[in-house]
N, C-alpha and C. Protein backbone atom coordinates (compact mmCIF):
# COMPACT_ATOMS: atom_id res chain seq x y z
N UNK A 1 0.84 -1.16 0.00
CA UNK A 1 0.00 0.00 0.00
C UNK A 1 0.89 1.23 0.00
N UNK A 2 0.57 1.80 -0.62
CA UNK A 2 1.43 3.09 -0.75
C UNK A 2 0.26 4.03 -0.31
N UNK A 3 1.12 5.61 -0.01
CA UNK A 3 0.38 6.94 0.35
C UNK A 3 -0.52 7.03 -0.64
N UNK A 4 -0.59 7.36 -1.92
CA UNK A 4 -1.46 7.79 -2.78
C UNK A 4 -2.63 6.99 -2.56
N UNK A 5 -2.46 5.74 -2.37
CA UNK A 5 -3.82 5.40 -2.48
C UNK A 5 -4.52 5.37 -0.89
N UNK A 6 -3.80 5.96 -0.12
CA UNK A 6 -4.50 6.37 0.96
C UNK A 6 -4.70 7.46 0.46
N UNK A 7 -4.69 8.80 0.31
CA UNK A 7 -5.13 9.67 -0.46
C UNK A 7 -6.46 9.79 -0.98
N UNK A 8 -6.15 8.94 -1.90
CA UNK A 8 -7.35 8.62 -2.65
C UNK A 8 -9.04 8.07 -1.76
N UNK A 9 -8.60 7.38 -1.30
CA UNK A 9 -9.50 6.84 -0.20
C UNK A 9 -9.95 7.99 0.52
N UNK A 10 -8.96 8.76 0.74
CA UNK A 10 -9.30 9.60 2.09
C UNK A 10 -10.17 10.71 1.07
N UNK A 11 -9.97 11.04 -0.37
CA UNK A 11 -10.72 11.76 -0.91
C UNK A 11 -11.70 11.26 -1.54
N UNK A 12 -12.61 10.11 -1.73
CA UNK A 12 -12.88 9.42 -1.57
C UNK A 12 -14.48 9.41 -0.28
N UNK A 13 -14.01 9.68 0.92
CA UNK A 13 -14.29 9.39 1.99
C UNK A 13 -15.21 10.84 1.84
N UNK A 14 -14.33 11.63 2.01
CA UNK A 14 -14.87 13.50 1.90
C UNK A 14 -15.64 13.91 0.86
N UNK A 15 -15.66 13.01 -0.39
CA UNK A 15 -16.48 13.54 -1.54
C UNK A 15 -17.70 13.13 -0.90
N UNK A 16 -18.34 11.79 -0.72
CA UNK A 16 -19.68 11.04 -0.15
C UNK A 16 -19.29 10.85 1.12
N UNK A 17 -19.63 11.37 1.80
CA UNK A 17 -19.60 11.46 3.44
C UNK A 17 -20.79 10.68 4.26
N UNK A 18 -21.69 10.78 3.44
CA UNK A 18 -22.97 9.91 3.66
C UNK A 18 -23.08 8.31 3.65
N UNK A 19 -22.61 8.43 1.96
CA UNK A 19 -21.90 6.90 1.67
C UNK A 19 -20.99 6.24 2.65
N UNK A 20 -20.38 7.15 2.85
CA UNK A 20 -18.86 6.53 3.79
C UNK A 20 -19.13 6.66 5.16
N UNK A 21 -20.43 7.06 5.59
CA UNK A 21 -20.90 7.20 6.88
C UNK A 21 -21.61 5.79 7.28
N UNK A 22 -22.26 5.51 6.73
CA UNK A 22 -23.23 4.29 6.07
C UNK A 22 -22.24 3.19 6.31
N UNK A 23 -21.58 3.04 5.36
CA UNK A 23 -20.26 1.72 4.78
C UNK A 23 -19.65 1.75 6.55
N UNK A 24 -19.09 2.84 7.16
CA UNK A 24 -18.45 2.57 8.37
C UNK A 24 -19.39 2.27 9.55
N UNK A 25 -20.35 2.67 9.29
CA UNK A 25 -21.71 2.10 10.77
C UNK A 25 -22.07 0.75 10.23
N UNK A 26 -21.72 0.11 9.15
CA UNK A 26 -22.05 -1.15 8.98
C UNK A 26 -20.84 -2.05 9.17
N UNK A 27 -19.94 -1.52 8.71
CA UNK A 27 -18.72 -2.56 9.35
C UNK A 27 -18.93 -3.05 10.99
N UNK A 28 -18.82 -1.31 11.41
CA UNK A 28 -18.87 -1.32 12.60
C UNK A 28 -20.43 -2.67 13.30
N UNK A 29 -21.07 -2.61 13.05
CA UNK A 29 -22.28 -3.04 13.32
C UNK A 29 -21.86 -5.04 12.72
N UNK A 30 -21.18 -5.27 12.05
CA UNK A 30 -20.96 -6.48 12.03
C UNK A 30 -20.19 -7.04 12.36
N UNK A 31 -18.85 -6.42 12.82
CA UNK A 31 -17.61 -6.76 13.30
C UNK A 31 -18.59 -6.86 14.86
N UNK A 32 -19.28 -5.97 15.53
CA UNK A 32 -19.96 -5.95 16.80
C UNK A 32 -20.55 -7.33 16.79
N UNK A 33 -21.30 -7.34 15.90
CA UNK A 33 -22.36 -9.00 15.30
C UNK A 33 -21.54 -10.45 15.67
N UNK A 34 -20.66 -9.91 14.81
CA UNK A 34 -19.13 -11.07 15.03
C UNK A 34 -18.76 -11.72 16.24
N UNK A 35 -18.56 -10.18 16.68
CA UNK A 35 -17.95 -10.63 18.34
C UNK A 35 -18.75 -11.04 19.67
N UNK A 36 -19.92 -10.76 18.97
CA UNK A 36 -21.03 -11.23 20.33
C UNK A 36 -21.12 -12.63 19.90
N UNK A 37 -21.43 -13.18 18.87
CA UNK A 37 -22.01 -14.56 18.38
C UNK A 37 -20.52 -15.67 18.61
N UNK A 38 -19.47 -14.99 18.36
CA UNK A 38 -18.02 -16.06 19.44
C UNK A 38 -18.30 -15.90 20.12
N UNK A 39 -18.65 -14.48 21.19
CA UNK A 39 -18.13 -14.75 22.41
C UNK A 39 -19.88 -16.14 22.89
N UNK A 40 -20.73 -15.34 22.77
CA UNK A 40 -21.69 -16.62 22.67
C UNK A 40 -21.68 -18.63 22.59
N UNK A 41 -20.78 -18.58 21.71
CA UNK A 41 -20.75 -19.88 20.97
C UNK A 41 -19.20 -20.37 22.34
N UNK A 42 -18.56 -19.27 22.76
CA UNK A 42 -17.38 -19.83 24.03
C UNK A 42 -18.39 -20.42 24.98
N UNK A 43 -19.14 -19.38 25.70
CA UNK A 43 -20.17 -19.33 26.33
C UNK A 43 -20.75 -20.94 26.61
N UNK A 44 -21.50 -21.50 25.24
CA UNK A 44 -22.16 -22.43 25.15
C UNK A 44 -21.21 -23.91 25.29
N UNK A 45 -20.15 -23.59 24.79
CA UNK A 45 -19.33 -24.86 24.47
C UNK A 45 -18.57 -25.15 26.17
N UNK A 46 -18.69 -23.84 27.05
CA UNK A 46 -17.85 -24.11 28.38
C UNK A 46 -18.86 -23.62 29.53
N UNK A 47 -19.43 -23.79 29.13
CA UNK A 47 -20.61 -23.13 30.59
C UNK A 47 -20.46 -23.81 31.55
N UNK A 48 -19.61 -25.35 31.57
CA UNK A 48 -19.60 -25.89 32.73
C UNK A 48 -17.92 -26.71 32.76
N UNK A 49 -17.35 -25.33 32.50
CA UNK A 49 -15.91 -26.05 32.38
C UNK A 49 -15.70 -25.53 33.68
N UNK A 50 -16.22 -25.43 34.79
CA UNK A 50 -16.04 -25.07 36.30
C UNK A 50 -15.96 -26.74 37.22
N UNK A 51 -16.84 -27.20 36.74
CA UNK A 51 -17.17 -28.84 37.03
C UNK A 51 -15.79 -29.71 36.74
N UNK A 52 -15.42 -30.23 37.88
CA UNK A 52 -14.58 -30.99 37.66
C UNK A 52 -15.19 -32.60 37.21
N UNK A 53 -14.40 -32.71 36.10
CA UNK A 53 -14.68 -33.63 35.83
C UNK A 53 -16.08 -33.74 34.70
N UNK A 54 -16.27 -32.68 33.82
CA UNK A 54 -17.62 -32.33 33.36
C UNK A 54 -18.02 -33.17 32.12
N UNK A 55 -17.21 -34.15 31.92
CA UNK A 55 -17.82 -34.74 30.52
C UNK A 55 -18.22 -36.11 31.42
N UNK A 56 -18.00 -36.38 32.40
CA UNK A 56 -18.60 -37.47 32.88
C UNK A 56 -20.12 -37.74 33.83
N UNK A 57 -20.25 -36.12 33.95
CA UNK A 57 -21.59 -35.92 34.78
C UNK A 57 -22.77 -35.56 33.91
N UNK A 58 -23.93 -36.54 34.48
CA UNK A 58 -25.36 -36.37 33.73
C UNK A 58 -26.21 -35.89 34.44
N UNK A 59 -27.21 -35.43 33.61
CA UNK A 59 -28.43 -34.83 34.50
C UNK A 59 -29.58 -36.00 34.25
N UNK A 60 -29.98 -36.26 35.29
CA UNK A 60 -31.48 -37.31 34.80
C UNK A 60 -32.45 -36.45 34.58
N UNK A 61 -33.39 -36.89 33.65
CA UNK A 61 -34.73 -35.84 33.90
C UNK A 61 -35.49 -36.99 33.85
N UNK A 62 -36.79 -36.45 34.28
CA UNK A 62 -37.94 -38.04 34.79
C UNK A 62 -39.08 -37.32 34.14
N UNK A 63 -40.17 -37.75 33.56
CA UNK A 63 -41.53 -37.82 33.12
C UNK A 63 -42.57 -38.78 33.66
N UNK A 64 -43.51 -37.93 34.50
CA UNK A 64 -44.49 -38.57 35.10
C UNK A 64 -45.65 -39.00 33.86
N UNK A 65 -45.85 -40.00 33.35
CA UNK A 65 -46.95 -40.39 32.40
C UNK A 65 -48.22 -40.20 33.06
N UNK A 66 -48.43 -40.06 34.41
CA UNK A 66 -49.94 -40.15 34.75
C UNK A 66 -50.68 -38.46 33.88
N UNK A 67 -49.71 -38.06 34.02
CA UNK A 67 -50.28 -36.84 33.64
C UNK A 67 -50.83 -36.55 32.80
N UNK A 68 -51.94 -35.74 32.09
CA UNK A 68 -52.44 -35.51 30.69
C UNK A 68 -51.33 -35.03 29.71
N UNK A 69 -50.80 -34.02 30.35
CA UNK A 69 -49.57 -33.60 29.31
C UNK A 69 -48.34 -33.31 30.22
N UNK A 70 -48.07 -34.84 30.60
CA UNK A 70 -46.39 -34.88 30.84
C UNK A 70 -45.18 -34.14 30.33
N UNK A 71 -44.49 -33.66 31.23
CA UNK A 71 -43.64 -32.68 30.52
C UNK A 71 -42.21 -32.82 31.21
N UNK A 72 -40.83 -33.24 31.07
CA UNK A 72 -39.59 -33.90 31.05
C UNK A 72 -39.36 -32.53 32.25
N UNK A 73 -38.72 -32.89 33.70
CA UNK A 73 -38.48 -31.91 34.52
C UNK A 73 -36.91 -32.75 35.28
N UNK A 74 -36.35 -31.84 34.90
CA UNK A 74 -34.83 -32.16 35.88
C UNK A 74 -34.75 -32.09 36.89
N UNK A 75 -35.49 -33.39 37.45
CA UNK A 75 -35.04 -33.62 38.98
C UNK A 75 -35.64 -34.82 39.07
N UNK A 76 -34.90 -35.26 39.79
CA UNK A 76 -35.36 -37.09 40.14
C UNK A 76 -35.44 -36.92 41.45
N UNK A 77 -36.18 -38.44 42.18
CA UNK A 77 -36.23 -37.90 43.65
C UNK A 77 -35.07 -39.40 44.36
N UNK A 78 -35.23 -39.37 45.29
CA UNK A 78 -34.11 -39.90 46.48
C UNK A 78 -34.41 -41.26 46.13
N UNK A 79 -35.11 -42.50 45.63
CA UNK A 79 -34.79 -43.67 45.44
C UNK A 79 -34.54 -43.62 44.37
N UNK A 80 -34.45 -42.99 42.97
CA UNK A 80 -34.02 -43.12 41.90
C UNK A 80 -32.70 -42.59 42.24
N UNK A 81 -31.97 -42.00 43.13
CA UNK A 81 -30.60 -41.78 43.22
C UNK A 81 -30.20 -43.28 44.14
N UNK A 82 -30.85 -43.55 45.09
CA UNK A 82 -30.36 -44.85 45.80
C UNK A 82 -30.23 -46.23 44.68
N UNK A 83 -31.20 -46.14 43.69
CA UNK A 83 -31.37 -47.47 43.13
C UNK A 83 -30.00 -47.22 42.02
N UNK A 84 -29.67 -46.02 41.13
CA UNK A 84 -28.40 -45.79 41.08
C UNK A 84 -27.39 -46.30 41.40
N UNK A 85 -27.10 -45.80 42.58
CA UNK A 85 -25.64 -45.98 43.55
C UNK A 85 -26.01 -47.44 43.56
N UNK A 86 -26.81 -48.20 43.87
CA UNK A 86 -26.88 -49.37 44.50
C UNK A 86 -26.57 -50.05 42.94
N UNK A 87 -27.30 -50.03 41.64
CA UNK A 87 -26.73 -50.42 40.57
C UNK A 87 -25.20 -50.77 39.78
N UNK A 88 -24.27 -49.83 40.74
CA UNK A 88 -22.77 -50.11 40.59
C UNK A 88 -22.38 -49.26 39.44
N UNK A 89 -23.59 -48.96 38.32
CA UNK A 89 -23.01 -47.61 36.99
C UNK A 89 -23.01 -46.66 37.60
N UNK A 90 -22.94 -46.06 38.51
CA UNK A 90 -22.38 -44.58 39.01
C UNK A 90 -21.29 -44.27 40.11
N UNK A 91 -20.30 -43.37 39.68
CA UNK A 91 -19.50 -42.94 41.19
C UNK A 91 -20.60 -42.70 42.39
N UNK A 92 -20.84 -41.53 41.63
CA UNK A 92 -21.60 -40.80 42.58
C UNK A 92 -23.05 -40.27 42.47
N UNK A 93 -24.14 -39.98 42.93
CA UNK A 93 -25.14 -38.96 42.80
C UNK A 93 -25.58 -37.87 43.44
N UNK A 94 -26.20 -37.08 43.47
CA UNK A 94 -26.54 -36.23 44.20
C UNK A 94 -28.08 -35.90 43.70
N UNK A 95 -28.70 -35.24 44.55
CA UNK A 95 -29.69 -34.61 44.64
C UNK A 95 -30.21 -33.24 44.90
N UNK A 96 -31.09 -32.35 43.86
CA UNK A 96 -31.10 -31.05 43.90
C UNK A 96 -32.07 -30.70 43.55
N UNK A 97 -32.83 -30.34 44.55
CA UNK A 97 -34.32 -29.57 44.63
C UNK A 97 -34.51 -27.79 44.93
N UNK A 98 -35.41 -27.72 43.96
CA UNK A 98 -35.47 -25.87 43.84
C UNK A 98 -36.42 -26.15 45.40
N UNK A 99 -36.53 -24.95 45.99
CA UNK A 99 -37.66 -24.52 46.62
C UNK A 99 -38.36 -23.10 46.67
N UNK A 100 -39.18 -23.39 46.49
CA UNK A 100 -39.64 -21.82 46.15
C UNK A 100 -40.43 -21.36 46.97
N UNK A 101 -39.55 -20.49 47.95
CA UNK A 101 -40.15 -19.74 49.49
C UNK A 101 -39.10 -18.80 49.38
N UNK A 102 -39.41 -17.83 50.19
CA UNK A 102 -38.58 -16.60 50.37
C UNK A 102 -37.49 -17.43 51.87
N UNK A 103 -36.54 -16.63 51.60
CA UNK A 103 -35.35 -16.90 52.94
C UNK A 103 -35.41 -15.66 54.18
N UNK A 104 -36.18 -16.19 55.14
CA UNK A 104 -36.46 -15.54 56.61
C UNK A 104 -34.85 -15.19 57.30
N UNK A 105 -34.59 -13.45 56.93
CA UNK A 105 -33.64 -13.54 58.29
C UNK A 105 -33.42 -12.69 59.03
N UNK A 106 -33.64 -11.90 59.77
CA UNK A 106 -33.55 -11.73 61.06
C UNK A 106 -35.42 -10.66 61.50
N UNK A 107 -35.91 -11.36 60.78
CA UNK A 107 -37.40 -10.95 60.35
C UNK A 107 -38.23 -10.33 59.18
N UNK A 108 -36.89 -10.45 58.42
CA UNK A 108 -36.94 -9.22 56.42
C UNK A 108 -36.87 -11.00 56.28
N UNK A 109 -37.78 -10.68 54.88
CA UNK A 109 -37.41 -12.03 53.59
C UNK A 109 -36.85 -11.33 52.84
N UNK A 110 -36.09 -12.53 52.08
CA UNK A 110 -35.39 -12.23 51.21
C UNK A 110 -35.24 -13.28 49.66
N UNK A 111 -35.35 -12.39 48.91
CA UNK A 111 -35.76 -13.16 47.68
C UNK A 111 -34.71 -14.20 46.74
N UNK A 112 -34.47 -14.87 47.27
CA UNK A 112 -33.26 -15.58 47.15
C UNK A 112 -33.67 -17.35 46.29
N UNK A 113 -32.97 -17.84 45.43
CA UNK A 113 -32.98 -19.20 45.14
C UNK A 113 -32.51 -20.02 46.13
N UNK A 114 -33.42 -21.18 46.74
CA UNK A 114 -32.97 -21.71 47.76
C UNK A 114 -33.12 -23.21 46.96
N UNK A 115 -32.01 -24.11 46.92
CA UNK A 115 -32.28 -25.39 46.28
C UNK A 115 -31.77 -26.40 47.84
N UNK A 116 -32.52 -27.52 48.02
CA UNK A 116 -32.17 -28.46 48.95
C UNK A 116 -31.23 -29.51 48.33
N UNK A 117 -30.31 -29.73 49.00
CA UNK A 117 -29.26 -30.72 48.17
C UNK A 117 -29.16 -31.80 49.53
N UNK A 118 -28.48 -32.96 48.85
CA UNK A 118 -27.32 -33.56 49.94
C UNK A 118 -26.21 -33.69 50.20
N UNK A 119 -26.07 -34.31 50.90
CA UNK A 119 -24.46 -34.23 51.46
C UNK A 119 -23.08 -34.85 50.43
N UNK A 120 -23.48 -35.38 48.70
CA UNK A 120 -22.32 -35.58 48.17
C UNK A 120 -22.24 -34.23 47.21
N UNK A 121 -23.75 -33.72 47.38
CA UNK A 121 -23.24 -32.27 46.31
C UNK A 121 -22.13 -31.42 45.66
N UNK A 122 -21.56 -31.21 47.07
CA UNK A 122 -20.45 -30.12 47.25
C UNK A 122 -19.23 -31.09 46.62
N UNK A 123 -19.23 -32.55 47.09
CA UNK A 123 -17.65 -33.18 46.43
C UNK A 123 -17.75 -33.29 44.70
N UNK A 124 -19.14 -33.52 44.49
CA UNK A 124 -19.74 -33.83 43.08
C UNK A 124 -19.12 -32.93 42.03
N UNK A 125 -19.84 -31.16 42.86
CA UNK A 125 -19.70 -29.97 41.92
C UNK A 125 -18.41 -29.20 42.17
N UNK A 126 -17.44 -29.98 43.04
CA UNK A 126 -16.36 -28.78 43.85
C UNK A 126 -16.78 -27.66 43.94
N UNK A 127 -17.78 -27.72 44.94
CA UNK A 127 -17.71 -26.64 45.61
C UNK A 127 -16.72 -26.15 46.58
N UNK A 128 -15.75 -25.09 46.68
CA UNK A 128 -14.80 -24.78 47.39
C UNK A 128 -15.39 -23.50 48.54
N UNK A 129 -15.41 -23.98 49.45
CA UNK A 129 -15.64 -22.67 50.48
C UNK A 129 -14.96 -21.95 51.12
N UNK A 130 -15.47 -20.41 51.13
CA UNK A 130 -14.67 -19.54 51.77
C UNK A 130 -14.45 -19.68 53.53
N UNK A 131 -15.75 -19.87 53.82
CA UNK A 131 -15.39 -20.00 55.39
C UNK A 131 -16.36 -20.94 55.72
N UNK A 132 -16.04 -21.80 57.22
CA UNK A 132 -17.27 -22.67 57.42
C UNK A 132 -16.84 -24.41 57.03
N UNK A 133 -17.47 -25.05 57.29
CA UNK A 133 -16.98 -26.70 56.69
C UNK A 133 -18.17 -26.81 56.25
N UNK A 134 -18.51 -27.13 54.63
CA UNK A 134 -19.38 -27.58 53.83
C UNK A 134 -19.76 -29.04 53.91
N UNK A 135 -18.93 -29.91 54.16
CA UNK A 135 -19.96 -31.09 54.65
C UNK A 135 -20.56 -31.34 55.98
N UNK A 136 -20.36 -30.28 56.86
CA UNK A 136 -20.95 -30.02 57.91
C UNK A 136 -22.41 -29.55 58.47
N UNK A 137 -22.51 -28.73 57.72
CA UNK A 137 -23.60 -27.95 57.31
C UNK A 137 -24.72 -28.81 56.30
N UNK A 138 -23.83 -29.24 55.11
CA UNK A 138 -25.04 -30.38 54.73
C UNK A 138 -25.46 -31.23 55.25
N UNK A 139 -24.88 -31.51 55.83
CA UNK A 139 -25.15 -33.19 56.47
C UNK A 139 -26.36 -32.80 58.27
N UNK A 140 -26.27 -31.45 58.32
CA UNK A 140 -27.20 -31.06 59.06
C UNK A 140 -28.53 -31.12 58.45
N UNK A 141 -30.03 -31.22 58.88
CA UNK A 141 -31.04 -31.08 58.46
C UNK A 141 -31.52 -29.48 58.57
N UNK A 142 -30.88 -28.60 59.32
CA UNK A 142 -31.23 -26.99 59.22
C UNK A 142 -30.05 -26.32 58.93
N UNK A 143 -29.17 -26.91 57.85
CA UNK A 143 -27.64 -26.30 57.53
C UNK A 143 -28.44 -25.64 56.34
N UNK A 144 -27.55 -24.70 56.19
CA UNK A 144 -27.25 -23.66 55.19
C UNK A 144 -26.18 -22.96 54.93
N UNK A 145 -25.93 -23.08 53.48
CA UNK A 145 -24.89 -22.97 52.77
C UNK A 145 -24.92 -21.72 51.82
N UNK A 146 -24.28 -20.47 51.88
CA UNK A 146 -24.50 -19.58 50.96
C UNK A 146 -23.66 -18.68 50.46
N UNK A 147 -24.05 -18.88 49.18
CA UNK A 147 -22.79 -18.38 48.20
C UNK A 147 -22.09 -17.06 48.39
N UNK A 148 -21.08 -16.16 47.39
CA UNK A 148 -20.76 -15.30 47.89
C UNK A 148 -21.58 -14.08 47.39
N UNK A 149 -22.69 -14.00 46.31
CA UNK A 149 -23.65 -13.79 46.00
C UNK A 149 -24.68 -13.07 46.80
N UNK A 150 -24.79 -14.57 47.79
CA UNK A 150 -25.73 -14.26 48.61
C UNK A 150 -25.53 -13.49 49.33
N UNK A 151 -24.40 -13.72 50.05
CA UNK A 151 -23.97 -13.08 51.76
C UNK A 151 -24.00 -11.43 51.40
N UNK A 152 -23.16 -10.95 49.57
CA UNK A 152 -23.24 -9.83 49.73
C UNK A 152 -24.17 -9.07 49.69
N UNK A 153 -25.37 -9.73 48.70
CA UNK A 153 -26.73 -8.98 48.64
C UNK A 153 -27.44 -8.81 50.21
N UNK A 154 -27.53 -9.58 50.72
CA UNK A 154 -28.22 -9.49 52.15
C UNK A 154 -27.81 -8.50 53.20
């Protein structure tokens, strides 16, 4: 590339200013396009590269047939994890239930996701904690465990 034909360009640019206003909000606008739809597609391909061990863990989902219009929900309950473990095809399982109630504390609720787990959860998902012993607390029936999320919103 030589000067002149920067020149040219640049006169070029100043003759249709409109044109060349246009042409640069559209680059601009697809190179933007570009970079959201990678960063997206990272996104999708590692969303659970936190999980140790993540190509070996499954999610069960169960379908109740009694229903008129059964519909596939991710969560199994506590003898479909026992009959599991007891089957010999799994390390491990765990169990993880949403609950949907507000979190009571010191007389304010608070609008918080509260899921009930058990006590192999935390080795399952490495969970690493900041303070506190995490299999301690699970293995309690009124333990609670909360993220760093939580503690700061509250």
């Amino acid at each position: 590339m030589r000067m002149t034909d920067l020149r040219i360009a640049w006169r070029l640019l100043l003759r249709e200013p409109g044109h060349s206003a246009v042409a640069i909000a559209g680059l601009a606008v697809a190179f933007a396009a570009c970079f959201l739809l990678l960063g997206y597609v990272r996104h999708s391909l590692g969303y659970d590269r936190y999980i140790p061990d993540h190509e070996r863990v499954v999610a069960v989902k169960q379908r109740i047939n009694v229903f008129p219009r059964p519909e596939w929900q991710l969560k199994a309950y506590y003898p479909l994890r026992r009959a599991a473990i007891d089957s010999g095809m799994v390390e491990s399982a765990t169990i993880v239930h949403d609950l949907d109630v507000p979190l009571r504390a010191g007389g304010a609720l608070h609008d918080i996701s509260l899921h009930a787990v058990d006590t192999t959860f935390g080795a399952l998902f490495g969970v690493r904690t900041v303070a506190g012993n995490l299999d301690a607390a699970l293995a309690r029936p009124d333990g609670l465990v909360l993220t760093q999320s939580a503690t700061l919103r509250g």
